[in-house]
C-alpha atoms as a PDB file:
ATOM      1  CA  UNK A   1     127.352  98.678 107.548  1.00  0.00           C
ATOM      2  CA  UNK A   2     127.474  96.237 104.420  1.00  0.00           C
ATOM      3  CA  UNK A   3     125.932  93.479 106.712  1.00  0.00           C
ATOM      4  CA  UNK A   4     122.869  96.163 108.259  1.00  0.00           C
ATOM      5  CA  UNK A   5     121.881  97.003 104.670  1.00  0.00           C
ATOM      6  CA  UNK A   6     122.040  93.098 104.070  1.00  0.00           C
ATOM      7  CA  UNK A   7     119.798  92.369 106.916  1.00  0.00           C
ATOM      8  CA  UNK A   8     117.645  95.832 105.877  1.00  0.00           C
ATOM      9  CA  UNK A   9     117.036  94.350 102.471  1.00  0.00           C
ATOM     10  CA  UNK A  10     116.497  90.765 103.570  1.00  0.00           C
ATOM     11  CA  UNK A  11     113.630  89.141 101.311  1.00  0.00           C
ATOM     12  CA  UNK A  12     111.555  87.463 103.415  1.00  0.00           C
ATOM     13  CA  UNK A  13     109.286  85.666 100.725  1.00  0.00           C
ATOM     14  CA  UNK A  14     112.467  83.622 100.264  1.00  0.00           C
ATOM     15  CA  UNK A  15     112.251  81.998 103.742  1.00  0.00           C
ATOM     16  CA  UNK A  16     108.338  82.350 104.979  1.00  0.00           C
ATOM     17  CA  UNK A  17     104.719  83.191 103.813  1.00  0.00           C
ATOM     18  CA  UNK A  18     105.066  85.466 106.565  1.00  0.00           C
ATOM     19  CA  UNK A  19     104.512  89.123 105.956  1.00  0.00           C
ATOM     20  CA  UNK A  20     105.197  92.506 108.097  1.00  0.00           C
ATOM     21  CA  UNK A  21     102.079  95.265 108.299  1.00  0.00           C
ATOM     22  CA  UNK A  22     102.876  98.611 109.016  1.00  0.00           C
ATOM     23  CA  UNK A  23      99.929 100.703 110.362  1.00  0.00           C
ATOM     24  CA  UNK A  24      99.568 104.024 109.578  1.00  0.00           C
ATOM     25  CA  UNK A  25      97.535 106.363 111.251  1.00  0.00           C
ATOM     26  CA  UNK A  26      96.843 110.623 111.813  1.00  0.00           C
ATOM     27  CA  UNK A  27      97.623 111.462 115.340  1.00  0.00           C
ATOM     28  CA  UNK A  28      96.445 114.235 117.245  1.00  0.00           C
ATOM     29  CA  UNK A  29      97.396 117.347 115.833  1.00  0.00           C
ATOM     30  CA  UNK A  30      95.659 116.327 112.802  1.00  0.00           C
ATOM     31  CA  UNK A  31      99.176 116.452 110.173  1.00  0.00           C
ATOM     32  CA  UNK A  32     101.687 114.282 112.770  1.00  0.00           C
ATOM     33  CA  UNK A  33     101.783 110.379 111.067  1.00  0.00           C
ATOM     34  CA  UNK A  34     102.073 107.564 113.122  1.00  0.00           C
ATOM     35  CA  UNK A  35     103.253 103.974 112.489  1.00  0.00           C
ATOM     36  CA  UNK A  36     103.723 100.535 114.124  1.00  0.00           C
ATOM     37  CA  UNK A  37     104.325  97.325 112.641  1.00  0.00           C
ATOM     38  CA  UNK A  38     102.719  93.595 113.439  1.00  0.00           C
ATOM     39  CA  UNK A  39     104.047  90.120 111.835  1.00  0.00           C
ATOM     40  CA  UNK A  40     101.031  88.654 109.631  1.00  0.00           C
ATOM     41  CA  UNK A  41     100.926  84.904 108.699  1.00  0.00           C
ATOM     42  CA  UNK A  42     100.599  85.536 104.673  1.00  0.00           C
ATOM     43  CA  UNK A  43     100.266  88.031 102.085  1.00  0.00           C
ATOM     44  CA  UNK A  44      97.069  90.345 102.186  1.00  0.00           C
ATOM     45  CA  UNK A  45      95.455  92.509  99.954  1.00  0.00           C
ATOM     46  CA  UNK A  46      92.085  93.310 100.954  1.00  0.00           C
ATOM     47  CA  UNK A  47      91.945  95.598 104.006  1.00  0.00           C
ATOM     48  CA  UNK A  48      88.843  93.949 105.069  1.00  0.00           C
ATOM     49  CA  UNK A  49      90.516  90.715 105.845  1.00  0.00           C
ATOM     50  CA  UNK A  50      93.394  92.738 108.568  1.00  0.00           C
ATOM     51  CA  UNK A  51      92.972  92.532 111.923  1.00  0.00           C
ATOM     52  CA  UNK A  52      92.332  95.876 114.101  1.00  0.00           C
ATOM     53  CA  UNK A  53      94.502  96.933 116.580  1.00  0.00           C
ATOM     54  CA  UNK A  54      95.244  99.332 119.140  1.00  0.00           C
ATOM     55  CA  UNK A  55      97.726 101.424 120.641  1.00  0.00           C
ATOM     56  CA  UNK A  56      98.068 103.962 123.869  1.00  0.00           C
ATOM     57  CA  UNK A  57      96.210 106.908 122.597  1.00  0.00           C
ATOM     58  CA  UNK A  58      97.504 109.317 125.718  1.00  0.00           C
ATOM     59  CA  UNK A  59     100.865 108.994 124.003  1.00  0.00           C
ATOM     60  CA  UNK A  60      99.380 110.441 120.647  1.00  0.00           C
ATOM     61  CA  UNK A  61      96.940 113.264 122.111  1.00  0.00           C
ATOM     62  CA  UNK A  62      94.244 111.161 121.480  1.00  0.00           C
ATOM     63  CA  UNK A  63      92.819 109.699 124.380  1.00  0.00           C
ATOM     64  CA  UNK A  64      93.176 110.614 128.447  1.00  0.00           C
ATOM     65  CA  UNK A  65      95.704 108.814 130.291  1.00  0.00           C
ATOM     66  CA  UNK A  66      93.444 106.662 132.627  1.00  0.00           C
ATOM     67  CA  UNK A  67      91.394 105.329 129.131  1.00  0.00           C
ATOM     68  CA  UNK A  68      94.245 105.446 126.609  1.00  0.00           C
ATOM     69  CA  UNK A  69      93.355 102.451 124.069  1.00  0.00           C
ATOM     70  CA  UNK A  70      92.422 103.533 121.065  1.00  0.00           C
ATOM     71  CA  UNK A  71      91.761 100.861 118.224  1.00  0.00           C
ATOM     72  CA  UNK A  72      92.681 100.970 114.495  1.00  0.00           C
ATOM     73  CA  UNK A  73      90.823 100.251 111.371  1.00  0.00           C
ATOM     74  CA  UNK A  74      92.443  98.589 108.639  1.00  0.00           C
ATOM     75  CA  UNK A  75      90.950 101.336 105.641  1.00  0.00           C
ATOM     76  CA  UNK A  76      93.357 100.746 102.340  1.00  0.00           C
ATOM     77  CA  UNK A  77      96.558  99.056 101.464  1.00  0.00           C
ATOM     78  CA  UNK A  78      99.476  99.857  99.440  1.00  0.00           C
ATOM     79  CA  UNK A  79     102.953  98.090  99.012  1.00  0.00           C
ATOM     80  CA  UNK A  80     106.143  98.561 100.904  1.00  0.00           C
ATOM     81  CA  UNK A  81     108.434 100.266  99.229  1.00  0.00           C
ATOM     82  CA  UNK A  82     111.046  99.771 102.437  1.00  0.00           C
ATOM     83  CA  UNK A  83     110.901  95.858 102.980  1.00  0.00           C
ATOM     84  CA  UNK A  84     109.276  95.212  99.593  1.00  0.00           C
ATOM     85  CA  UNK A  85     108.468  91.832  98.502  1.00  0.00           C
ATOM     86  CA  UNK A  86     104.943  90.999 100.059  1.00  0.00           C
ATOM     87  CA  UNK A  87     105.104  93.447 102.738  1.00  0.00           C
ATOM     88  CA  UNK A  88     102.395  96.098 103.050  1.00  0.00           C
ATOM     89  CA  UNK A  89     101.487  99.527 104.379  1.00  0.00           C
ATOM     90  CA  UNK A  90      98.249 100.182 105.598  1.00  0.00           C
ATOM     91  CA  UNK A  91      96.247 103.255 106.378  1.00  0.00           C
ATOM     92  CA  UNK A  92      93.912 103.338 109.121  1.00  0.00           C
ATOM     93  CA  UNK A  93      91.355 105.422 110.715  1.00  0.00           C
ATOM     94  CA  UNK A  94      90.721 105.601 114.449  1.00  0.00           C
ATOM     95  CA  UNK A  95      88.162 104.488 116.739  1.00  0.00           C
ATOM     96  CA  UNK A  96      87.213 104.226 120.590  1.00  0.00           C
ATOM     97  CA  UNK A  97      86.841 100.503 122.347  1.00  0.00           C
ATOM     98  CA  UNK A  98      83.038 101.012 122.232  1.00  0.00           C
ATOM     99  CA  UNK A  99      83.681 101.871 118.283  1.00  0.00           C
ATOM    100  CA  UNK A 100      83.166 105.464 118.105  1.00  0.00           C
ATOM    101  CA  UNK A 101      85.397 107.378 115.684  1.00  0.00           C
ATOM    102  CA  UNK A 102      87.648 109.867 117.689  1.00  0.00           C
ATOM    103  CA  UNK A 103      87.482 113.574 116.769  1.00  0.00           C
ATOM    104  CA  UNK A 104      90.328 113.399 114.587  1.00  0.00           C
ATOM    105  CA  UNK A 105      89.264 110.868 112.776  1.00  0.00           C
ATOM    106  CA  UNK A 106      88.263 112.842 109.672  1.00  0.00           C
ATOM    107  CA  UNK A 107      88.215 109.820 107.318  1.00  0.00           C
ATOM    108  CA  UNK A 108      84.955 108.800 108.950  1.00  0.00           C
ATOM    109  CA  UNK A 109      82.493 111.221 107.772  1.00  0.00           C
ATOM    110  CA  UNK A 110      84.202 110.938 104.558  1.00  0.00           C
ATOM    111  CA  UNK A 111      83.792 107.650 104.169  1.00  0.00           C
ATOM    112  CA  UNK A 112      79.649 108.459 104.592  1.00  0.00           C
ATOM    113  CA  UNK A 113      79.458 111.111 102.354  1.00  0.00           C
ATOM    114  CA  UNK A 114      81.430 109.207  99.207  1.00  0.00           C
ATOM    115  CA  UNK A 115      79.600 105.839 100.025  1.00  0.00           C
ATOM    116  CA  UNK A 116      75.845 107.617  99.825  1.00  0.00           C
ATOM    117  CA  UNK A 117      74.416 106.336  96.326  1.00  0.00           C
ATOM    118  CA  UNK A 118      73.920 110.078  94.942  1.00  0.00           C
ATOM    119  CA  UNK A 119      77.553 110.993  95.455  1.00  0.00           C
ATOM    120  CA  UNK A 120      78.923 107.629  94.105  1.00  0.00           C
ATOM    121  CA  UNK A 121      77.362 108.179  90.957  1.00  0.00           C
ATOM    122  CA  UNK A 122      78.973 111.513  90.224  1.00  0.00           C
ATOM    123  CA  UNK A 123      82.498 109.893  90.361  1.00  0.00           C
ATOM    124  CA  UNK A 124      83.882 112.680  92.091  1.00  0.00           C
ATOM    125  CA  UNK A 125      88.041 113.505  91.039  1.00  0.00           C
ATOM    126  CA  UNK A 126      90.798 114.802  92.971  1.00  0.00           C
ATOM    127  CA  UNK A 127      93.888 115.975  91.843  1.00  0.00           C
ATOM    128  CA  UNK A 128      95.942 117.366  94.644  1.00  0.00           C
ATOM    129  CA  UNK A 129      98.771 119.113  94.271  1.00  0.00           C
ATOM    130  CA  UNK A 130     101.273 118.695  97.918  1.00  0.00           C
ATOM    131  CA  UNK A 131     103.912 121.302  98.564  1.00  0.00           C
ATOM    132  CA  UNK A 132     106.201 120.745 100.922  1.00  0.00           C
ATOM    133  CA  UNK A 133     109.520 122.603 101.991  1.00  0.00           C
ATOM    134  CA  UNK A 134     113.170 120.213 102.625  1.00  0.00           C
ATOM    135  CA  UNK A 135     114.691 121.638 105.891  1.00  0.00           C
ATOM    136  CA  UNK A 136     118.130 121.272 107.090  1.00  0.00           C
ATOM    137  CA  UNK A 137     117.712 118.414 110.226  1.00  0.00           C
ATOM    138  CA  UNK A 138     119.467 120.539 112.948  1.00  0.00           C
ATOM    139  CA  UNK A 139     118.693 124.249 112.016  1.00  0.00           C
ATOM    140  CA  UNK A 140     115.449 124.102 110.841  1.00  0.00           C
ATOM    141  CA  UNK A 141     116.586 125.864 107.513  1.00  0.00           C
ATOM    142  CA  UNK A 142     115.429 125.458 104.373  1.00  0.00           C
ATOM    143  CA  UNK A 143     117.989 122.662 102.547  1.00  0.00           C
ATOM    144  CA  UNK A 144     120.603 124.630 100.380  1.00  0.00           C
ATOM    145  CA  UNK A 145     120.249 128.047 101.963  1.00  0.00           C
ATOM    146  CA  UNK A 146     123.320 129.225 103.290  1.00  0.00           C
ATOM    147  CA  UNK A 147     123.172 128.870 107.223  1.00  0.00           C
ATOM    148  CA  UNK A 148     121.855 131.807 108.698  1.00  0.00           C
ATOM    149  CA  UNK A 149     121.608 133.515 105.637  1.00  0.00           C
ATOM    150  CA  UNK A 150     119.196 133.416 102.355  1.00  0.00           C
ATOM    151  CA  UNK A 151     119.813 132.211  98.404  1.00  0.00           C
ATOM    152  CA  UNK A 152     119.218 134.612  95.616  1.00  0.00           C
ATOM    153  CA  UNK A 153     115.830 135.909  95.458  1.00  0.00           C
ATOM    154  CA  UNK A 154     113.024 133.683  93.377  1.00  0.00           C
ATOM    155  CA  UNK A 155     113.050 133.437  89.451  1.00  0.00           C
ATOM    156  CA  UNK A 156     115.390 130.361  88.707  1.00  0.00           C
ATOM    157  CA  UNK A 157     114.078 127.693  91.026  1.00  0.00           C
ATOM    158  CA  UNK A 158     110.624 126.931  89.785  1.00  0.00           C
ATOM    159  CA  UNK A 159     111.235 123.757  87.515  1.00  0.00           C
ATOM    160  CA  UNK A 160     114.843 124.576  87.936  1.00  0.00           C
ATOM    161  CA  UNK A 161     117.629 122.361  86.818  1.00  0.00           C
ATOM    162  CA  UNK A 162     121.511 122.959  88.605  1.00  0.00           C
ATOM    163  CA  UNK A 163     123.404 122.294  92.065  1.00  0.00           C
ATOM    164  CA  UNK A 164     122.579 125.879  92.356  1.00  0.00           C
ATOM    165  CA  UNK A 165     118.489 125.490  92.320  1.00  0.00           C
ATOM    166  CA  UNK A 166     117.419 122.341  92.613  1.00  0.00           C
ATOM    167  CA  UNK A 167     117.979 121.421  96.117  1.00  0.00           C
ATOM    168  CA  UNK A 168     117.166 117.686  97.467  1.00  0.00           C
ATOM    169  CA  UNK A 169     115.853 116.074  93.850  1.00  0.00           C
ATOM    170  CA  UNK A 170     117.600 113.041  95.079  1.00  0.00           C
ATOM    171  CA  UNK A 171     114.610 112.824  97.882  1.00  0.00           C
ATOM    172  CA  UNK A 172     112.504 114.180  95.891  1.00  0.00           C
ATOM    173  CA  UNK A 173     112.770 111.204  93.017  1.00  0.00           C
ATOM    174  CA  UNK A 174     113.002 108.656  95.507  1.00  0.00           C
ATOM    175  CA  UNK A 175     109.704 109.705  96.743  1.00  0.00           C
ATOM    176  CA  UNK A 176     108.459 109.714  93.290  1.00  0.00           C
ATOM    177  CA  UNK A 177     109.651 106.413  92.676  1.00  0.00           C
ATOM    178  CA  UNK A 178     108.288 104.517  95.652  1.00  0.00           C
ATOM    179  CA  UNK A 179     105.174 106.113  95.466  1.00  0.00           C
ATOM    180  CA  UNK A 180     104.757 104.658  92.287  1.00  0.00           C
ATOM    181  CA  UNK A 181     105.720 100.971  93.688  1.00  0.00           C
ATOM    182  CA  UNK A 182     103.803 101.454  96.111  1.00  0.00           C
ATOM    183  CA  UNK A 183     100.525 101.507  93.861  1.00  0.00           C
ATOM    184  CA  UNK A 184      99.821 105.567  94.529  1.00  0.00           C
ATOM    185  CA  UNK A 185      98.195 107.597  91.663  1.00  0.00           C
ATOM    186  CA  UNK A 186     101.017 110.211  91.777  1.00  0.00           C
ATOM    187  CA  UNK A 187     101.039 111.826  88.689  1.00  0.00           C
ATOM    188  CA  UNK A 188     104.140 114.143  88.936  1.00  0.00           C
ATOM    189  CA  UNK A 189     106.633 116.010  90.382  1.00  0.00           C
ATOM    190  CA  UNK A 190     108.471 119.361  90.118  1.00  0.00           C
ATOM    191  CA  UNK A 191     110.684 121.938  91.726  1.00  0.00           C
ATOM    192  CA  UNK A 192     108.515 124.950  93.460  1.00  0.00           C
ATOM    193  CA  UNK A 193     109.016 128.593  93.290  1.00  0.00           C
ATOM    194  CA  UNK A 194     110.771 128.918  96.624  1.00  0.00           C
ATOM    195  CA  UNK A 195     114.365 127.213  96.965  1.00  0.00           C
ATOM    196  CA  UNK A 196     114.119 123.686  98.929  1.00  0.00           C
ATOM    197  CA  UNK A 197     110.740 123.857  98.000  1.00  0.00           C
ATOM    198  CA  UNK A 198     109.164 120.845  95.911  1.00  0.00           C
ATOM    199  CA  UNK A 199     105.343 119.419  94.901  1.00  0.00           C
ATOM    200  CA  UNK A 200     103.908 116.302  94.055  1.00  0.00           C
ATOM    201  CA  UNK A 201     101.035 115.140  92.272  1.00  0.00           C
ATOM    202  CA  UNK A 202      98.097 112.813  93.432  1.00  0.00           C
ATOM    203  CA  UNK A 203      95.447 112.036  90.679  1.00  0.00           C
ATOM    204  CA  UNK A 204      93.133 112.089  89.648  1.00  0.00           C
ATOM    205  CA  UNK A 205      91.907 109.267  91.910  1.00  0.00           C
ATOM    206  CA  UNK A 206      87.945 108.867  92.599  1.00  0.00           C
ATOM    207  CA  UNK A 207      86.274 109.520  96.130  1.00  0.00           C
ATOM    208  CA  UNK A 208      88.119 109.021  99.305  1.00  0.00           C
ATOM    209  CA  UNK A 209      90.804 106.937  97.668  1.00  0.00           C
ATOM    210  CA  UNK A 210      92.053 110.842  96.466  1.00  0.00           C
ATOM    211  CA  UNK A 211      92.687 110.974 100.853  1.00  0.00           C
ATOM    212  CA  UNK A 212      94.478 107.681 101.074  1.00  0.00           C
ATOM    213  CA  UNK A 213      97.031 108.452  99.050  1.00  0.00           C
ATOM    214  CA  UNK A 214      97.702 111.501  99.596  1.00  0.00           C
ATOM    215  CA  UNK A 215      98.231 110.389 103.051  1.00  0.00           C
ATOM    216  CA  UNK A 216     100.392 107.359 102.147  1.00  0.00           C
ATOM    217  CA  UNK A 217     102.499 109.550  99.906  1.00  0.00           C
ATOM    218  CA  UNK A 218     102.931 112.046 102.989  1.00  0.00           C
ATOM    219  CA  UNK A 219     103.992 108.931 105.324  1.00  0.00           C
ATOM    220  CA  UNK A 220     106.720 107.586 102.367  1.00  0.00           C
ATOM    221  CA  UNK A 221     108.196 110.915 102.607  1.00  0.00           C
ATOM    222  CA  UNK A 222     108.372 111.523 105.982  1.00  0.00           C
ATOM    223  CA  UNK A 223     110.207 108.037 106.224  1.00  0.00           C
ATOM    224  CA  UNK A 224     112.541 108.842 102.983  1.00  0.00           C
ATOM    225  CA  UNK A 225     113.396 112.306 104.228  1.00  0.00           C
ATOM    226  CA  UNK A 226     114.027 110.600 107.772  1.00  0.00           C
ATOM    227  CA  UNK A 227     116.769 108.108 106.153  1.00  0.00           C
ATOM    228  CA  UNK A 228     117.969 111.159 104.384  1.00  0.00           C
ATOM    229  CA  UNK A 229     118.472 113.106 107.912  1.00  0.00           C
ATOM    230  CA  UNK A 230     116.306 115.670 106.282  1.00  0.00           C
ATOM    231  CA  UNK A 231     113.098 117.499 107.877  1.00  0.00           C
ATOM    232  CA  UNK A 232     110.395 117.124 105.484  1.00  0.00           C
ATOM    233  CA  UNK A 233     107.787 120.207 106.338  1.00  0.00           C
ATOM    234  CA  UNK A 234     104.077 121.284 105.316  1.00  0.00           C
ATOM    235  CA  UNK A 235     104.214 124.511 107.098  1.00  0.00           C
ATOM    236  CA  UNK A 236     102.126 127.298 104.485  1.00  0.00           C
ATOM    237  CA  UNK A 237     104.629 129.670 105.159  1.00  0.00           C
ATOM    238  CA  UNK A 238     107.895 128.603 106.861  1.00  0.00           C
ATOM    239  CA  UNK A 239     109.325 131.306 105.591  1.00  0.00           C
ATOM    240  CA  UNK A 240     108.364 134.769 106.082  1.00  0.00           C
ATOM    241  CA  UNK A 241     108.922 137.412 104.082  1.00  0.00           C
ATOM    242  CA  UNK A 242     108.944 137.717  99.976  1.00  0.00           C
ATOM    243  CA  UNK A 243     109.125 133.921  99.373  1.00  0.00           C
ATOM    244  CA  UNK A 244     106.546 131.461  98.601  1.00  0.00           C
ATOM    245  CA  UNK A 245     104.318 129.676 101.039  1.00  0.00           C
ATOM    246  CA  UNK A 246     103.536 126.312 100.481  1.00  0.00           C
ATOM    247  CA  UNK A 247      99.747 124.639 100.008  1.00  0.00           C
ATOM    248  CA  UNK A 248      97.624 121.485  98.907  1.00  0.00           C
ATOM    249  CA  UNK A 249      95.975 122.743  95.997  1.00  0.00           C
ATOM    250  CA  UNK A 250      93.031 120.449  95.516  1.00  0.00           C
ATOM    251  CA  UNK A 251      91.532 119.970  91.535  1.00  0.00           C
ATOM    252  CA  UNK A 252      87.417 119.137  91.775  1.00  0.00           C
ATOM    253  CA  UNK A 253      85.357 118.081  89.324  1.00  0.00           C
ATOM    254  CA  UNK A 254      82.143 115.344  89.293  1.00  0.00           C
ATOM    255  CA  UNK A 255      80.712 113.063  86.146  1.00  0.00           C
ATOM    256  CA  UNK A 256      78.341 116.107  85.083  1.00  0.00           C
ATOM    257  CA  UNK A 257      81.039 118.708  85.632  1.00  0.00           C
ATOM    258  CA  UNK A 258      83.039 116.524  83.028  1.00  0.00           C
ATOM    259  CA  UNK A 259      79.842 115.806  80.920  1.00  0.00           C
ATOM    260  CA  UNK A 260      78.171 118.426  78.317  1.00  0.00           C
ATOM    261  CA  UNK A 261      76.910 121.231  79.813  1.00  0.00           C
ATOM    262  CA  UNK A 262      79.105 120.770  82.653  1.00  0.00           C
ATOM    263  CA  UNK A 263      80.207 124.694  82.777  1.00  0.00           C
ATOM    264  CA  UNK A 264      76.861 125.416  84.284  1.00  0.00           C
ATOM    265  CA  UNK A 265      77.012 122.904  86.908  1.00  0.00           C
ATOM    266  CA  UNK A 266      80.733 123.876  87.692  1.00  0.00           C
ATOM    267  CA  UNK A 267      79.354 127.589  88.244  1.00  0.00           C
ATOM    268  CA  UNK A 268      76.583 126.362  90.549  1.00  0.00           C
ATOM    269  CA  UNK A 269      79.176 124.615  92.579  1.00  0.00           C
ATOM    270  CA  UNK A 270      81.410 127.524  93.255  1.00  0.00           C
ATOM    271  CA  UNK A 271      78.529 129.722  94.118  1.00  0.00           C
ATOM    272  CA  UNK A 272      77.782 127.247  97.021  1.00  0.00           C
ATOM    273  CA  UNK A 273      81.380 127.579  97.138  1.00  0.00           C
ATOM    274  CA  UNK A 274      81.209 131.223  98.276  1.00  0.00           C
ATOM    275  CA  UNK A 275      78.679 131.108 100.546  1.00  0.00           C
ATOM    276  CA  UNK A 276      80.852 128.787 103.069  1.00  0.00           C
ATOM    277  CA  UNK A 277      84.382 130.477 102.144  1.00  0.00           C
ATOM    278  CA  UNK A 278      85.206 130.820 105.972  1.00  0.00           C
ATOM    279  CA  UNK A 279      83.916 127.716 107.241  1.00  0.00           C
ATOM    280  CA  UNK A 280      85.852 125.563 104.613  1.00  0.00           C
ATOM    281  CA  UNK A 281      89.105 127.875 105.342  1.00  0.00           C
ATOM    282  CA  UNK A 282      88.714 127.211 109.142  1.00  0.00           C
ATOM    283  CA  UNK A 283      88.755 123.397 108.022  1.00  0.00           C
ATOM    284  CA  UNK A 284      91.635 123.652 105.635  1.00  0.00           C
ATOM    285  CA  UNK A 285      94.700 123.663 108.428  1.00  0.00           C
ATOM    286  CA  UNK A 286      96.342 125.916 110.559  1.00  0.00           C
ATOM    287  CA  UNK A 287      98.378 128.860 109.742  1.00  0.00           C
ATOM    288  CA  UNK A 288      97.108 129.697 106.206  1.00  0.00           C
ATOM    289  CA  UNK A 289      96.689 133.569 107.592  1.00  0.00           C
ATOM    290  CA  UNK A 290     100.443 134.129 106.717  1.00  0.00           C
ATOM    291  CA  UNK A 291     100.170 132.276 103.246  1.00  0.00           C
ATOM    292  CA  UNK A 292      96.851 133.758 101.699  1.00  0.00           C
ATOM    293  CA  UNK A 293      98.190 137.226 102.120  1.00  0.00           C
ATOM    294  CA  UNK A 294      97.138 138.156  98.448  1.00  0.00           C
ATOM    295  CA  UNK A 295     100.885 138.137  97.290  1.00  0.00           C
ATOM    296  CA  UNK A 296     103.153 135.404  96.075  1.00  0.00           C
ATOM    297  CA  UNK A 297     100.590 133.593  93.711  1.00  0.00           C
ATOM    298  CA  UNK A 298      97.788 133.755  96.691  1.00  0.00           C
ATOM    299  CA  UNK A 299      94.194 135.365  97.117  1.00  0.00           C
ATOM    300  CA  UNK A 300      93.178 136.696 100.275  1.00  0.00           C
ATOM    301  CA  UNK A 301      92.533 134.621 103.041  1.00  0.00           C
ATOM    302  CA  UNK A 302      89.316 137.016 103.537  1.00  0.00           C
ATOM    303  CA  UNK A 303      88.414 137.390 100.064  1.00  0.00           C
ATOM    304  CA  UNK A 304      86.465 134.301  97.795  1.00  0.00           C
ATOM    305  CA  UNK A 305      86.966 134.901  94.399  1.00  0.00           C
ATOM    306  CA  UNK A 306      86.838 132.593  91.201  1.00  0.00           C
ATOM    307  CA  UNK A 307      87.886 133.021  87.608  1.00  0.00           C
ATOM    308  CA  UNK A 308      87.106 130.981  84.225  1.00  0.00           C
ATOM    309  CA  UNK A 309      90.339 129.452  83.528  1.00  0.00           C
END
């Protein structure tokens, strides 16, 4: 084993300019990450200088099986925090032959709106806040519940310190760690209300950068919890019953939100806000109906409602 974690941590930049690429991408059930890796001659660090590629979209939902290519756009880069040295991961949006962007390729129309002159000069921020729940690998149990059975009830896990509440903050540092080698804006970390249940922090970072990284910090911990033979999960209630679901609280504001006078405009926005409440929950994800319940720390999935903080 001493000689595969040799070979795991080989530095390449020792030997050759050359450089390994891993392409990420969203497959078809809009949350399940993908990732394949191609041999590049020499460093890179603008994504505009990577070559596309492609890959058998039948295999991914995303394409039928007689017309299955589906090419990849290099979008943004960030450094490998698994080979290290030179090595990159890239995040990439996806496109037909002809160079039409697929249905789930959400990036796309995100890429228009933040690139249109009126919305670049606002500087919009996100901060998002990521929840996620650490399951046991072959039972599908949250990690540190006893098998078939449940902790104590919530009170002493939210920030919580102990071998009896915090559960996985070895995964959970890692994470932090490489996502800050990797060149993320994560901002923080802490232990959420349920047991097994953690959050990190992307932000603030400007336009569709905020999307990016949130995505790259997804893929790093999918790949540390799959070292860890740990199931990492974004389910918003996996669950039920008097524990806490689990979101992606997103933070908003634009240059004359943050300027003087910017209450008014923030109160204009969430009006507009209200009038689109179920089209903008129908985009948020599936399953949110048995989070937003109204209990544990949640509104009603039905009900729009605002407050001045």
């Amino acid at each position: 084993m001493s000689l595969l974690s040799d070979l795991i941590n080989l530095n390449l930049s020792e030997s050759t300019e050359k450089i390994v690429a891993e392409y990420i991408w969203v497959g078809g059930s809009g949350m399940d990450l993908r990732s394949k890796a191609r041999t590049l001659p020499g460093p890179v660090s603008d994504p505009a200088k990577l070559p596309k590629w492609n890959y058998d979209g039948s295999s991914t939902d995303q394409a039928p099986g007689d017309d299955s290519e589906v090419i990849l756009y290099p979008q943004a880069i960030f450094k490998d925090p698994f080979r290290r040295g030179n090595n990159i991961l890239v995040i990439c949006d996806v496109y037909t032959p002809a160079g039409e962007p697929l249905p789930t390729n959400k990036r796309y129309d995100a890429a228009k709106i933040f690139s249109h002159p009126d919305v670049a000069a606002e500087e919009p921020w996100y901060g998002i806040e990521q929840e996620y729940t650490l399951l046991q690998k072959d039972v599908n149990w949250p990690l540190g519940w006893p098998l078939g059975g449940f902790p104590g009830p919530q009170g002493p896990y939210y920030c919580g310190t102990g071998a009896d509440k915090a559960y996985g903050r070895d995964i959970v540092d890692a994470h932090y760690k490489a996502c800050i080698y990797a060149g993320i804006n994560i901002s923080g970390i802490n232990g959420e209300v349920m047991p097994g249940q953690w959050e990190f922090q992307v932000g603030p970072s400007v336009g569709i950068s905020a999307g990016d990284e949130v995505w790259a910090a997804r893929y790093i911990l999918e790949r540390i919890t799959e070292m860890a033979g740990v199931i990492v999960s974004f389910d918003p209630k996996p669950i039920p019953g008097d524990w806490n679901g689990a979101g992606a609280h997103s933070n908003y504001s634009t240059k004359s939100m943050r300027d003087e006078g910017g209450y008014e405009v923030i109160k204009k926005a969430i009006e507009k806000l209200g009038l689109r409440h179920k089209e903008h929950i129908a985009a948020y994800g599936e399953g949110n109906e048995r989070r937003l319940t109204g209990r544990h720390e949640t509104a009603d999935i039905n009900t729009f409602s605002w407050v001045r903080g």
